[in-house]
N, C-alpha and C. Protein backbone atom coordinates (compact mmCIF):
# COMPACT_ATOMS: atom_id res chain seq x y z
N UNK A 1 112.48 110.93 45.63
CA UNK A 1 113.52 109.96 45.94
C UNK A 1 112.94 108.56 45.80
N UNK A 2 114.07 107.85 45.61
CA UNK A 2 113.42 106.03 45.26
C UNK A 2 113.35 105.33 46.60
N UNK A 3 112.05 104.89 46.25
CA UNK A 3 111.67 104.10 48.09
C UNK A 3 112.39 102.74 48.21
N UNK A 4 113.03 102.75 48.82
CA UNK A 4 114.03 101.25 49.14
C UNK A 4 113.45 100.78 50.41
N UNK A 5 113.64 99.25 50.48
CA UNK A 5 112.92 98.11 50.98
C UNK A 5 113.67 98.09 52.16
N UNK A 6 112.68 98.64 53.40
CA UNK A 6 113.86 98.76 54.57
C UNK A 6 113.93 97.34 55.02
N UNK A 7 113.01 96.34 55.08
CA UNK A 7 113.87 94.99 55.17
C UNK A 7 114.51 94.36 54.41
N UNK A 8 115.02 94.72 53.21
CA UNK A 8 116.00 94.46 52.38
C UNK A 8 116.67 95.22 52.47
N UNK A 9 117.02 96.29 52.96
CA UNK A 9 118.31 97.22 53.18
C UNK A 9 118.94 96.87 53.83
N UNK A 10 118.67 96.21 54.94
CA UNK A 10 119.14 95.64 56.06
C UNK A 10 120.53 95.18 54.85
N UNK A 11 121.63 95.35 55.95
CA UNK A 11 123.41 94.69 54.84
C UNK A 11 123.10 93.39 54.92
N UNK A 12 123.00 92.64 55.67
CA UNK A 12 122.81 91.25 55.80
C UNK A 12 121.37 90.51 55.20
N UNK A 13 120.45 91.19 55.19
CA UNK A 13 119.57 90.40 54.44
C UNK A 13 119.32 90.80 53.01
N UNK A 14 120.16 91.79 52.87
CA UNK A 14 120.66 91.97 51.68
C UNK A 14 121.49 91.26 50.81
N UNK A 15 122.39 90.98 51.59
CA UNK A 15 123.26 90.23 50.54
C UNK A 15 122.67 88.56 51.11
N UNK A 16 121.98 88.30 51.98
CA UNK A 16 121.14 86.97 51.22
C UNK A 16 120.18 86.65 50.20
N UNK A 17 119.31 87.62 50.18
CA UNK A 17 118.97 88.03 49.13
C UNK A 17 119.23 88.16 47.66
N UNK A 18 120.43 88.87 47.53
CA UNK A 18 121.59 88.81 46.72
C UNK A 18 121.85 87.71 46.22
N UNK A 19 122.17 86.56 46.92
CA UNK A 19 122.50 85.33 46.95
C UNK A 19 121.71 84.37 46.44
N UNK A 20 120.73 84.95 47.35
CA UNK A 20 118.82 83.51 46.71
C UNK A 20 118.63 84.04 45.10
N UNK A 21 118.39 85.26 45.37
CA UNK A 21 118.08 85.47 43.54
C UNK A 21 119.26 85.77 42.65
N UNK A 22 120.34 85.03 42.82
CA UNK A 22 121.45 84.71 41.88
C UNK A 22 121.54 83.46 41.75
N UNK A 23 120.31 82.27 42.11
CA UNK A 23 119.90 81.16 41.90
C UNK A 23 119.08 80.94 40.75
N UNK A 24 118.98 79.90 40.40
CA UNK A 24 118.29 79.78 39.01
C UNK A 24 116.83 79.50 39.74
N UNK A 25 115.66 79.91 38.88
CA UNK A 25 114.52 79.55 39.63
C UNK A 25 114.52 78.20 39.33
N UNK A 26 114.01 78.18 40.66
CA UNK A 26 113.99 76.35 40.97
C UNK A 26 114.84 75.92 41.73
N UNK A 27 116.10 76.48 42.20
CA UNK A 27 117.46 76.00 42.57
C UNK A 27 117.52 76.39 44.26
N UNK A 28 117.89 75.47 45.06
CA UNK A 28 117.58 75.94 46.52
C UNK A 28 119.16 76.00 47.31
N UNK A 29 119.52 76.57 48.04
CA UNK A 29 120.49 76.92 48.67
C UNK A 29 120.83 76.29 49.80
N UNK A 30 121.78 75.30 50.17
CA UNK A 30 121.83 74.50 51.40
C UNK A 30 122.12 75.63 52.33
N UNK A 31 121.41 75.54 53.79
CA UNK A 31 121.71 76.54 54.72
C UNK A 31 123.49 76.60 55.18
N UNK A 32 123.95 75.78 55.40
CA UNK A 32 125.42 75.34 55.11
C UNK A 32 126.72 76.14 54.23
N UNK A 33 125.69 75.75 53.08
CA UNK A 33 126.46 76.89 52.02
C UNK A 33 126.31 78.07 52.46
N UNK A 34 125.24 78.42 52.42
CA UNK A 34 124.75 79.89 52.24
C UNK A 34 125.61 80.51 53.64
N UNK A 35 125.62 80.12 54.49
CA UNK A 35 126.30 80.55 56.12
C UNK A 35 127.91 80.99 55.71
N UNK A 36 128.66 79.68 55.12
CA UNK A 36 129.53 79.93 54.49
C UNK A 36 130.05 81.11 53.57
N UNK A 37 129.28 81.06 52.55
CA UNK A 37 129.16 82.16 51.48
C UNK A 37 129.19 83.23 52.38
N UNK A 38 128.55 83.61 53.45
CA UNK A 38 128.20 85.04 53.67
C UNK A 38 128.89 85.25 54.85
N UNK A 39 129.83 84.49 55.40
CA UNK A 39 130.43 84.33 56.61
C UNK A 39 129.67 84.88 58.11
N UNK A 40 128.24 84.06 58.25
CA UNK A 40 127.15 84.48 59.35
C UNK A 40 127.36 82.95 59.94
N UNK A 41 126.86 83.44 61.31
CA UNK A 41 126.49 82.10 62.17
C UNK A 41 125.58 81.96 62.05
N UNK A 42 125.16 80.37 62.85
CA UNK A 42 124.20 80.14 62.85
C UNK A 42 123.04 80.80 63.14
N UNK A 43 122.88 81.27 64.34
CA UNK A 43 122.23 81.84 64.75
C UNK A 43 121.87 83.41 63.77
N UNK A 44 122.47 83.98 63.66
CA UNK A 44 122.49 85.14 62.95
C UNK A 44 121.57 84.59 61.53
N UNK A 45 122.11 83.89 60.82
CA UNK A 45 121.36 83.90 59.19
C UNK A 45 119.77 83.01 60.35
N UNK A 46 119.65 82.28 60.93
CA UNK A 46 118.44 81.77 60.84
C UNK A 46 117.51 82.78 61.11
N UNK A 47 118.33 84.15 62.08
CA UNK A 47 116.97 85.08 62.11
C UNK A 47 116.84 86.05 61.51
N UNK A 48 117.92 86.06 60.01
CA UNK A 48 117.25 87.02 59.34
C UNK A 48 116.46 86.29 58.09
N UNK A 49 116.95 85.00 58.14
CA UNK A 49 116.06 84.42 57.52
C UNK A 49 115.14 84.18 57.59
N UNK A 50 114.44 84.07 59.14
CA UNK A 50 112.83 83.90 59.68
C UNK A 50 112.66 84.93 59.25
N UNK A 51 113.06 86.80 59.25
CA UNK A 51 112.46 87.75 58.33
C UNK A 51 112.24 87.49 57.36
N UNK A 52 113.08 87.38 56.36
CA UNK A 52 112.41 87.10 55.01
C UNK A 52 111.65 86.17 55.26
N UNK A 53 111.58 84.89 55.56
CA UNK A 53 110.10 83.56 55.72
C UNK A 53 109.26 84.55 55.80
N UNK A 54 109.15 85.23 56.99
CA UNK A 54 107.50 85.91 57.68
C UNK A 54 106.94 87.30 56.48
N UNK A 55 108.36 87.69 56.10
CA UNK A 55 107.61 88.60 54.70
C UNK A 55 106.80 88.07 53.28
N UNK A 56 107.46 86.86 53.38
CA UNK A 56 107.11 86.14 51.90
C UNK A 56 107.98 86.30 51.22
N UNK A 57 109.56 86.92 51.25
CA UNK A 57 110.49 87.38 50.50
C UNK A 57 111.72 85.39 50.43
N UNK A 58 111.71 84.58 50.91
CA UNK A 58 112.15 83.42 51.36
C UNK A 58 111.44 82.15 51.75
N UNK A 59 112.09 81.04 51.05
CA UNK A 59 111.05 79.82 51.92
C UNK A 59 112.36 79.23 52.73
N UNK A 60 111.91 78.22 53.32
CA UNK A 60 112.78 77.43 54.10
C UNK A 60 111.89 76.39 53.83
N UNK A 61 112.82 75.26 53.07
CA UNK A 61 112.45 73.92 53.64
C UNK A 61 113.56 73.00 54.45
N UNK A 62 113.11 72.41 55.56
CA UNK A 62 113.81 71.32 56.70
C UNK A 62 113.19 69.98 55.68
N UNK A 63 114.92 69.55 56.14
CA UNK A 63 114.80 67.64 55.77
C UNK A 63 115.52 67.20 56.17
N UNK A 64 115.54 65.60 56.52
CA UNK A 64 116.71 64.96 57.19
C UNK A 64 117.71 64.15 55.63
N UNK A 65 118.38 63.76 55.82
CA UNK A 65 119.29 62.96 55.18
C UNK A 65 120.21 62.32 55.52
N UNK A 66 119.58 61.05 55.67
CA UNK A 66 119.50 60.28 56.34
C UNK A 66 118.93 60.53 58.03
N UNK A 67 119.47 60.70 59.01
CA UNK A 67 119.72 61.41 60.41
C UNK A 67 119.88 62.67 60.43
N UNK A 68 120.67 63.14 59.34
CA UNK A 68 121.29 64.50 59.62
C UNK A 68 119.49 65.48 59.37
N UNK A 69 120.12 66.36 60.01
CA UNK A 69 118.97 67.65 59.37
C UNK A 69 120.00 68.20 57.97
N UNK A 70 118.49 68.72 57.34
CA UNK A 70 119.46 69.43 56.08
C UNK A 70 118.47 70.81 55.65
N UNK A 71 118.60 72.04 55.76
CA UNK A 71 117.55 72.96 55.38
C UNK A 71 118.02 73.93 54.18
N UNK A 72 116.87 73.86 53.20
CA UNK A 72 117.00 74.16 51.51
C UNK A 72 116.55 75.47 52.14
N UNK A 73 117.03 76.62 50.82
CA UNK A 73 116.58 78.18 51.10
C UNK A 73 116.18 78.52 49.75
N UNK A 74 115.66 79.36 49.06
CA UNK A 74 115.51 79.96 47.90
C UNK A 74 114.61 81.14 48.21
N UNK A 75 114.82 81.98 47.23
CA UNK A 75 114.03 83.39 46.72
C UNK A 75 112.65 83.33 46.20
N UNK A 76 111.50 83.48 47.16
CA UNK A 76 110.07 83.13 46.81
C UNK A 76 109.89 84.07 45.88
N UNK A 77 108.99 83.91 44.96
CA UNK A 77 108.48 84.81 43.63
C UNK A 77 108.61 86.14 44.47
N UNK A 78 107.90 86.34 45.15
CA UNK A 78 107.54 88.06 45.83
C UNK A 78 108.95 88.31 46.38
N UNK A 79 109.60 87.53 46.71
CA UNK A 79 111.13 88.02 47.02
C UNK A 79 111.66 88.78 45.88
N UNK A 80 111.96 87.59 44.79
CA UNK A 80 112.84 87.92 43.75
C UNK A 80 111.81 89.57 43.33
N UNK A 81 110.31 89.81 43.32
CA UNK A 81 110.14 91.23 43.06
C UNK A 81 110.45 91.94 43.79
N UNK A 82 110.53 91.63 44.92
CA UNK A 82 111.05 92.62 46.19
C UNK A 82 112.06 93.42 45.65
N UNK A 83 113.13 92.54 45.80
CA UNK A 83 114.32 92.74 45.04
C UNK A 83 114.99 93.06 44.37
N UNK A 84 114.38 92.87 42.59
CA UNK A 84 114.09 93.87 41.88
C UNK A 84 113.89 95.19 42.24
N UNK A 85 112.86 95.36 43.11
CA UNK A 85 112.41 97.05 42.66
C UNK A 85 113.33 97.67 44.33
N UNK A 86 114.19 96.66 44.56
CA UNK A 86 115.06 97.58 45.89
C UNK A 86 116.43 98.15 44.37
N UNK A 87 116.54 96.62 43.85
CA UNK A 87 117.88 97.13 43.44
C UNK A 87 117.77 98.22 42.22
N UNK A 88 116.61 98.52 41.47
CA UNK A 88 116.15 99.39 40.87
C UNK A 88 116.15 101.20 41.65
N UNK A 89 115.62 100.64 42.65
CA UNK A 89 115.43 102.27 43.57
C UNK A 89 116.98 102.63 43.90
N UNK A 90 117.81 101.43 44.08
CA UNK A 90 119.10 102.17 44.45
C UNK A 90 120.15 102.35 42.98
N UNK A 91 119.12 101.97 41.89
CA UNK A 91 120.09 102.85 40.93
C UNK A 91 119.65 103.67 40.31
N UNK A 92 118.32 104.22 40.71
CA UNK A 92 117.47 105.41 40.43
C UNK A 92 118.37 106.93 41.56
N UNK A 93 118.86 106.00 42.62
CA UNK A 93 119.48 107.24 43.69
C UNK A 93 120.90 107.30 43.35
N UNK A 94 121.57 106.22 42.79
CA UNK A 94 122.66 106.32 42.08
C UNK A 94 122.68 107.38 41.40
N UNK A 95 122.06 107.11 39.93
CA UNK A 95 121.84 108.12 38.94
C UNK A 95 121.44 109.04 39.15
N UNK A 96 120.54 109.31 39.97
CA UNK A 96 120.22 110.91 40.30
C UNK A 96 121.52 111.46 41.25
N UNK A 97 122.46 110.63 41.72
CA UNK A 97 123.26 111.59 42.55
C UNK A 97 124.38 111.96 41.11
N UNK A 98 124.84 111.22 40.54
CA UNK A 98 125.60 111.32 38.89
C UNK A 98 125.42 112.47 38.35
N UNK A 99 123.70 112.89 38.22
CA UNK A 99 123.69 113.47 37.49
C UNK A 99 123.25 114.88 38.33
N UNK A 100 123.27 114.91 39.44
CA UNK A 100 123.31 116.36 39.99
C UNK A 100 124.50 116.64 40.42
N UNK A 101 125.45 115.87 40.31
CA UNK A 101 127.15 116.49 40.25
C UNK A 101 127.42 118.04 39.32
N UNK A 102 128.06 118.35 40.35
CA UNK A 102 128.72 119.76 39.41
C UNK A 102 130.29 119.40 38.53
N UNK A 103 130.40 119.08 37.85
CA UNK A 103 131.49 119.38 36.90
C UNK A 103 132.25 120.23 36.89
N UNK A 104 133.38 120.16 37.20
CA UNK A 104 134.29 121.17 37.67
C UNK A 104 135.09 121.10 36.54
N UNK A 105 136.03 122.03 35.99
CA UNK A 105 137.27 121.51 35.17
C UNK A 105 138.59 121.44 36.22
């Protein structure tokens, strides 16, 4: 069976994930947006986002503008492989369930 990334399985840090590496490399994600996009609170995305930070799968950068705070997100290199080889394993279990179907007429 294909080994999938149990902190990327997680539904929610999954589909941030999802999200960071559907960015162009180089391209960072306002925390704002991204909350939006995925309809999470605050609280909620910052701590699955401290997971990914503490894996290496995410960076976080904090900045002000002007006064305001403003915090950038993106998909660190070892993320975007993470990632890869989750969404690979789950279409290795895909296909193997396809193809051990019985065919009925």
């Amino acid at each position: 069976m294909a080994e999938l990334n149990s902190l990327i399985h997680q539904p929610t840090r999954l589909r941030i994930m999802a999200a960071l590496v559907s960015l162009d490399e180089g391209d960072k994600a306002d925390f704002t947006f991204l909350r939006g996009l995925l309809g999470l609170t605050d609280g909620n995305l910052s701590v699955h986002l401290q997971r990914l930070e503490e894996a290496g799968y995410a960076a976080v950068e904090k900045t002000f503008v002007g006064r305001r705070p403003r915090t950038l997100i993106w998909a660190a290199q070892e993320g975007r492989a993470a990632f890869a080889t989750h969404v690979d394993a789950l279409e290795r279990i895909i296909h193997s369930e396809t193809n051990n179907k019985e065919i009925r007429p």
